[in-house]
Structure formats: structure tokens, C-alpha cells
C-alpha atoms as a PDB file:
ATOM      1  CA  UNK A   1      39.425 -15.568  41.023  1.00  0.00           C
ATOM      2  CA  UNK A   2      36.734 -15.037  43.603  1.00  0.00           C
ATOM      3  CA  UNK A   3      36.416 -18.484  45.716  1.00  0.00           C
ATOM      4  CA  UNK A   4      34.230 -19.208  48.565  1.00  0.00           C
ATOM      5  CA  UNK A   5      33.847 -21.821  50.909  1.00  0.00           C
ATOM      6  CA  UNK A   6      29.898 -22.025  52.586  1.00  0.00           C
ATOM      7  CA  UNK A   7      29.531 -23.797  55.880  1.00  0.00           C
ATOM      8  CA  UNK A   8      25.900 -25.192  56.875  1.00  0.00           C
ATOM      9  CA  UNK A   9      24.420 -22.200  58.083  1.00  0.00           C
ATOM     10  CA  UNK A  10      25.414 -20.320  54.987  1.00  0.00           C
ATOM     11  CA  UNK A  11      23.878 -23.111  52.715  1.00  0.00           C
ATOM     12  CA  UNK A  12      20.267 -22.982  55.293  1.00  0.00           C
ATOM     13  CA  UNK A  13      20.383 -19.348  55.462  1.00  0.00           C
ATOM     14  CA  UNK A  14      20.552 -19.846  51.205  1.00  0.00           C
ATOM     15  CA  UNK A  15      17.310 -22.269  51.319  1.00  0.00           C
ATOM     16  CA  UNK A  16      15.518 -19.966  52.972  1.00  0.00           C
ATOM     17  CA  UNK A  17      15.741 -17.603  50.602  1.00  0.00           C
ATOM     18  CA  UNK A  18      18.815 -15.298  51.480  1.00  0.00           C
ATOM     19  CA  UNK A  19      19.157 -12.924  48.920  1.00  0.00           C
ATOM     20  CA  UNK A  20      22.328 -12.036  50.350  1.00  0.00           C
ATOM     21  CA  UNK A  21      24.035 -15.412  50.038  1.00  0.00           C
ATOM     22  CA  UNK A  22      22.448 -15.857  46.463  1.00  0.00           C
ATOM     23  CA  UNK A  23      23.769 -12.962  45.580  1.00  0.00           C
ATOM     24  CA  UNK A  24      27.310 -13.804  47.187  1.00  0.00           C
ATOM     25  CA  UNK A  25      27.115 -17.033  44.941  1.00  0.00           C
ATOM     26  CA  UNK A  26      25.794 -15.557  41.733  1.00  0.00           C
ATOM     27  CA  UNK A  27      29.328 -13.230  41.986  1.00  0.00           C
ATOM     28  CA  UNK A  28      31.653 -16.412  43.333  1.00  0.00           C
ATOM     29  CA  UNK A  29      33.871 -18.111  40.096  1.00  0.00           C
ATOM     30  CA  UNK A  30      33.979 -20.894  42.757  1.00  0.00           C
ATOM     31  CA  UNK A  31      31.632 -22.201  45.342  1.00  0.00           C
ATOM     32  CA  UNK A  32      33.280 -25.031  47.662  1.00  0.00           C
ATOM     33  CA  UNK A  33      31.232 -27.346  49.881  1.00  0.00           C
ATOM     34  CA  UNK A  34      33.366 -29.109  52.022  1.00  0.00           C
ATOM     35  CA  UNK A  35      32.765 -32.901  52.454  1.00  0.00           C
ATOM     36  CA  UNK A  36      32.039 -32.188  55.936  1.00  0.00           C
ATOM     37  CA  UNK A  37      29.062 -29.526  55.740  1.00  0.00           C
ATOM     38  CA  UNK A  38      27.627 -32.008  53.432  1.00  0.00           C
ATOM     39  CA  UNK A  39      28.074 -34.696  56.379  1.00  0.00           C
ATOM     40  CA  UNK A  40      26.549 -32.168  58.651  1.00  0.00           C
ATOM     41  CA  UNK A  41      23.648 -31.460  55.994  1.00  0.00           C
ATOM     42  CA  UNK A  42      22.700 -35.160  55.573  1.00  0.00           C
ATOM     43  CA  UNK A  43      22.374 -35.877  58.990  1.00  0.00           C
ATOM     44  CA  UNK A  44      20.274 -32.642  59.190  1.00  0.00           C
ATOM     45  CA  UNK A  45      18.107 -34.489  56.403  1.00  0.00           C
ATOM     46  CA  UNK A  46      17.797 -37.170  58.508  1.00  0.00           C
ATOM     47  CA  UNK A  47      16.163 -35.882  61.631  1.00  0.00           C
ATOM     48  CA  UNK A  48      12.995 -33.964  59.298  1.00  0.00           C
ATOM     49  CA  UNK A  49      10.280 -34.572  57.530  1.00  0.00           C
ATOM     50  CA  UNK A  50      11.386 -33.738  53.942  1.00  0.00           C
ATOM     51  CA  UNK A  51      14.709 -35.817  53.745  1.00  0.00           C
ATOM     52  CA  UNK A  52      14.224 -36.741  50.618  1.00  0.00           C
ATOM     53  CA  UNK A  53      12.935 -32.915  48.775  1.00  0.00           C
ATOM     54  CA  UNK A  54      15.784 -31.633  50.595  1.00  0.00           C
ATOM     55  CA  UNK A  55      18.363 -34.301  49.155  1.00  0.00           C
ATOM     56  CA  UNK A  56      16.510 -33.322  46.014  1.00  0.00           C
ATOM     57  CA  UNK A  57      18.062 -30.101  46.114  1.00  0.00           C
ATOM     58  CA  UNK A  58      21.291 -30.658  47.246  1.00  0.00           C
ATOM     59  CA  UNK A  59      21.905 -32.472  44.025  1.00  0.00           C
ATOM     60  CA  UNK A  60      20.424 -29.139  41.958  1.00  0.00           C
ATOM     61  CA  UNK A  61      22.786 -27.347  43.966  1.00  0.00           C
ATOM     62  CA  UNK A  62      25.652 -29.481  43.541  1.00  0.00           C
ATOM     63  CA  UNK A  63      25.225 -30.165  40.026  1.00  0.00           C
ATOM     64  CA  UNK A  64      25.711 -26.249  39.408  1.00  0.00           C
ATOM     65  CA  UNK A  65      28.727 -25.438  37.328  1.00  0.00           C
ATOM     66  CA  UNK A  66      30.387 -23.353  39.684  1.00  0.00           C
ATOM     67  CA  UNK A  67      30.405 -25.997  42.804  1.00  0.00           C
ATOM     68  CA  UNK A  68      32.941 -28.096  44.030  1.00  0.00           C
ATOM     69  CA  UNK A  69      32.764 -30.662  46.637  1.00  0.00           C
ATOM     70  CA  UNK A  70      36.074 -31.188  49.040  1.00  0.00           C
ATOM     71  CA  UNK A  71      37.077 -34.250  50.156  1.00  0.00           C
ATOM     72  CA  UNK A  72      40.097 -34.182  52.866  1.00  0.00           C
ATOM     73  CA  UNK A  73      43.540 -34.924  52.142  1.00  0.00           C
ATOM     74  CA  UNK A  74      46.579 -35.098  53.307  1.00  0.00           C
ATOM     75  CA  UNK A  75      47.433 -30.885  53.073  1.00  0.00           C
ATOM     76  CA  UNK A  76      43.634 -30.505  54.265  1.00  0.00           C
ATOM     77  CA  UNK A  77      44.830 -32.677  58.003  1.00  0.00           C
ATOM     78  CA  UNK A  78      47.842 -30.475  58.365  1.00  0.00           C
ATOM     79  CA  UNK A  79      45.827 -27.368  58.088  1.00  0.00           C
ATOM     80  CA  UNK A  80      43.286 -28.738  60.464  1.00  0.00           C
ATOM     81  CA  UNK A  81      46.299 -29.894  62.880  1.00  0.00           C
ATOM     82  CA  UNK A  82      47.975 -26.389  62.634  1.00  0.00           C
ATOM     83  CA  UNK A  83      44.184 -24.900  63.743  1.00  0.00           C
ATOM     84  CA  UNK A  84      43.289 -26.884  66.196  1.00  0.00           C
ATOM     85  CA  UNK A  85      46.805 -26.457  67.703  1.00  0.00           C
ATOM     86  CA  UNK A  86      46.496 -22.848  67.854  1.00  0.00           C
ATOM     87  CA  UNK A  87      42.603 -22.817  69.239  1.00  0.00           C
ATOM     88  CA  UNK A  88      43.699 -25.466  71.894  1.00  0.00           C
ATOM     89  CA  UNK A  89      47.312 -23.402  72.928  1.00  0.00           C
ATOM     90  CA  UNK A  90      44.841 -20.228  73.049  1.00  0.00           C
ATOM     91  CA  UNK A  91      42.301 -21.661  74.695  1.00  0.00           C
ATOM     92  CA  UNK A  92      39.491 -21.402  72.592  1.00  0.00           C
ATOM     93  CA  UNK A  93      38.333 -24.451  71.219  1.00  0.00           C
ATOM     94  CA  UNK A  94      35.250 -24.847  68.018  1.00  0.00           C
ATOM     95  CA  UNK A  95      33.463 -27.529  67.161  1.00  0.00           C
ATOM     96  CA  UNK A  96      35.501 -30.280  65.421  1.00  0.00           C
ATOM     97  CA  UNK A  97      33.746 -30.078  62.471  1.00  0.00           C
ATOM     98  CA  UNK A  98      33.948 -26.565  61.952  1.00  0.00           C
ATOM     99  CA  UNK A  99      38.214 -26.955  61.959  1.00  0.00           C
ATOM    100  CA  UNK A 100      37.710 -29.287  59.099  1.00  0.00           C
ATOM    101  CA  UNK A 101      35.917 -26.349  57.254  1.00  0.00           C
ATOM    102  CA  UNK A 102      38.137 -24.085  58.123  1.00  0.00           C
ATOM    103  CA  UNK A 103      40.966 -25.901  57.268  1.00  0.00           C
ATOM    104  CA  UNK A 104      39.517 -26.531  54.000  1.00  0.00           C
ATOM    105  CA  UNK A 105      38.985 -22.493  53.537  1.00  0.00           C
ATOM    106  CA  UNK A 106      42.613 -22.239  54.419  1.00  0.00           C
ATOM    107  CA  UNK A 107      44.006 -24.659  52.045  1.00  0.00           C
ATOM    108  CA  UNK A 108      42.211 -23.339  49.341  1.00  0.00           C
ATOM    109  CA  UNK A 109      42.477 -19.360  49.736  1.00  0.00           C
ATOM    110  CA  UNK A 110      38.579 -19.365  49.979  1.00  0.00           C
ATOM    111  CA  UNK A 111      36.441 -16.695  51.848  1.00  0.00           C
ATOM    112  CA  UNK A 112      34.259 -18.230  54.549  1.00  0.00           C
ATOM    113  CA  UNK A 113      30.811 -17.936  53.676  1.00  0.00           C
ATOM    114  CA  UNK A 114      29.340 -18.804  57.791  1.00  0.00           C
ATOM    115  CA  UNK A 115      26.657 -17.057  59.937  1.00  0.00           C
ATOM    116  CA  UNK A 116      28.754 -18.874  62.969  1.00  0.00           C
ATOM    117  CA  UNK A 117      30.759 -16.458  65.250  1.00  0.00           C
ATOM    118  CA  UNK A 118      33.056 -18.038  66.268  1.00  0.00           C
ATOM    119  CA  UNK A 119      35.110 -18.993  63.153  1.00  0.00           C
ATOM    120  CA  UNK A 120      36.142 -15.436  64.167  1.00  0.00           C
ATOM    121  CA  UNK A 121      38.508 -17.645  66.837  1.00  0.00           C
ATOM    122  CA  UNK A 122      40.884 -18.475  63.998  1.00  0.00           C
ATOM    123  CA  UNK A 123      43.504 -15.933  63.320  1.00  0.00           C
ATOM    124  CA  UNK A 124      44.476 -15.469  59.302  1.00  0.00           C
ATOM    125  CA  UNK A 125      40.387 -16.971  58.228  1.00  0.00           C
ATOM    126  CA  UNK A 126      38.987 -15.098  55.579  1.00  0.00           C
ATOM    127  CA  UNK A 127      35.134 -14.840  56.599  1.00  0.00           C
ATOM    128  CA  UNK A 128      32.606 -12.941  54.152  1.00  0.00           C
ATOM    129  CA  UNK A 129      30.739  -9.726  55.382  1.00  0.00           C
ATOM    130  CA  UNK A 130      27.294  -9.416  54.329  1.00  0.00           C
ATOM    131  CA  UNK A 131      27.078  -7.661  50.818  1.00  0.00           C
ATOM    132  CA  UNK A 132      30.993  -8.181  50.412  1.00  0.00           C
ATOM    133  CA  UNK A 133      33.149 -10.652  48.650  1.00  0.00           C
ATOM    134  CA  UNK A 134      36.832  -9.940  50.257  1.00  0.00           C
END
């Protein structure tokens, strides 16, 4: 089963028309949103002009069959406690956020779908290559 995991910039880079990340989805069995990027994507809502059109889609997108949103649990804060340990003892800290997501990608054996460099930080990630779905 072919699961990935998008993070904000992979879900802007697919409203602006990526054909890559379209494509990436059309091929996906599963396609996680993590409760966090959707955080991150309603406060982006809030700071334009087109809050609600872009709500608007959100709910297209989420209502697709394939999507799943992720809410944290317990397995999802041990994940993120494991990262962030490992990023802190190496000295190479990410956004907060951005350990949620990739704790959720962990816990779920999901490939990264992120235009973000450096999720590259965290050793045993999956992360997607354009025009590949490890």
C-alpha cells in the first residue's frame, strides 16, 4: 500500500497547480494530512483575502476518498519525543510543527510529501522525490 503524508508546502505547491504532486496523489492508496498542517493551513487562511474559497477547498480536498486526517495520540508524542531528542542531541533543531509531521509520517510508514529541506535533518524519514513514490 502506497501511503503518503503532505506537509503545507506540498498541499500549496498542489493549489497551484503542481502536476507533480497531483500526480503523486492520483498514484497514493492513502493521502494523510496531519492535524497539524491543517492548523498551519487555517491560520494561513486567516492572514488572506480568500479565507473562505480557500476553506472551500480544503473541504473538496478532504472529502476525497483517499484522505485521512491525523489527529495526535499517544504513539504519535513518543515518536515526536524520540525526534526531537535526536535533532536536539545532534544539534539541529526544525520547527516544532514540522516534528509533529514527521512524527506522524513515522508512525504511520508514510512517505513525506514536503518541498522543506530540512526534514532531510531526521535520520530513518521517508521523503518523496519528485516523479517518485518510494
Amino acid at each position: 500500500m502506497r501511503k503518503v503524508l503532505i506537509d503545507t508546502s506540498a498541499y500549496s505547491h498542489l493549489l497551484r497547480g503542481s502536476t507533480e504532486i497531483l500526480d503523486l496523489l492520483g498514484r497514493a492508496d492513502i493521502v494523510y494530512l496531519s492535524v497539524f498542517v491543517l492548523g498551519e493551513l487555517f491560520a494561513g487562511f486567516k492572514g488572506g483575502s480568500k479565507e473562505s474559497a480557500n476553506k472551500e477547498l480544503l473541504e473538496r480536498f478532504l472529502r476525497r476518498p483517499t484522505v485521512r486526517i491525523l489527529s495526535a495520540t499517544r504513539e504519535t508524542a513518543e515518536v515526536f519525543a524520540e525526534i526531537k531528542h535526536r535533532l536536539r542531541r545532534a544539534g539541529t533543531p526544525i520547527p516544532l510543527n514540522d516534528v509533529w509531521i514527521a512524527a506522524h509520517a513515522v508512525e504511520t510508514g508514510s512517505v513525506l510529501v514536503t518541498f522543506d529541506p530540512h526534514f532531510r535533518k531526521i535520520a530513518g524519514l521517508r521523503l518523496w522525490d519528485i516523479g517518485q513514490l518510494q
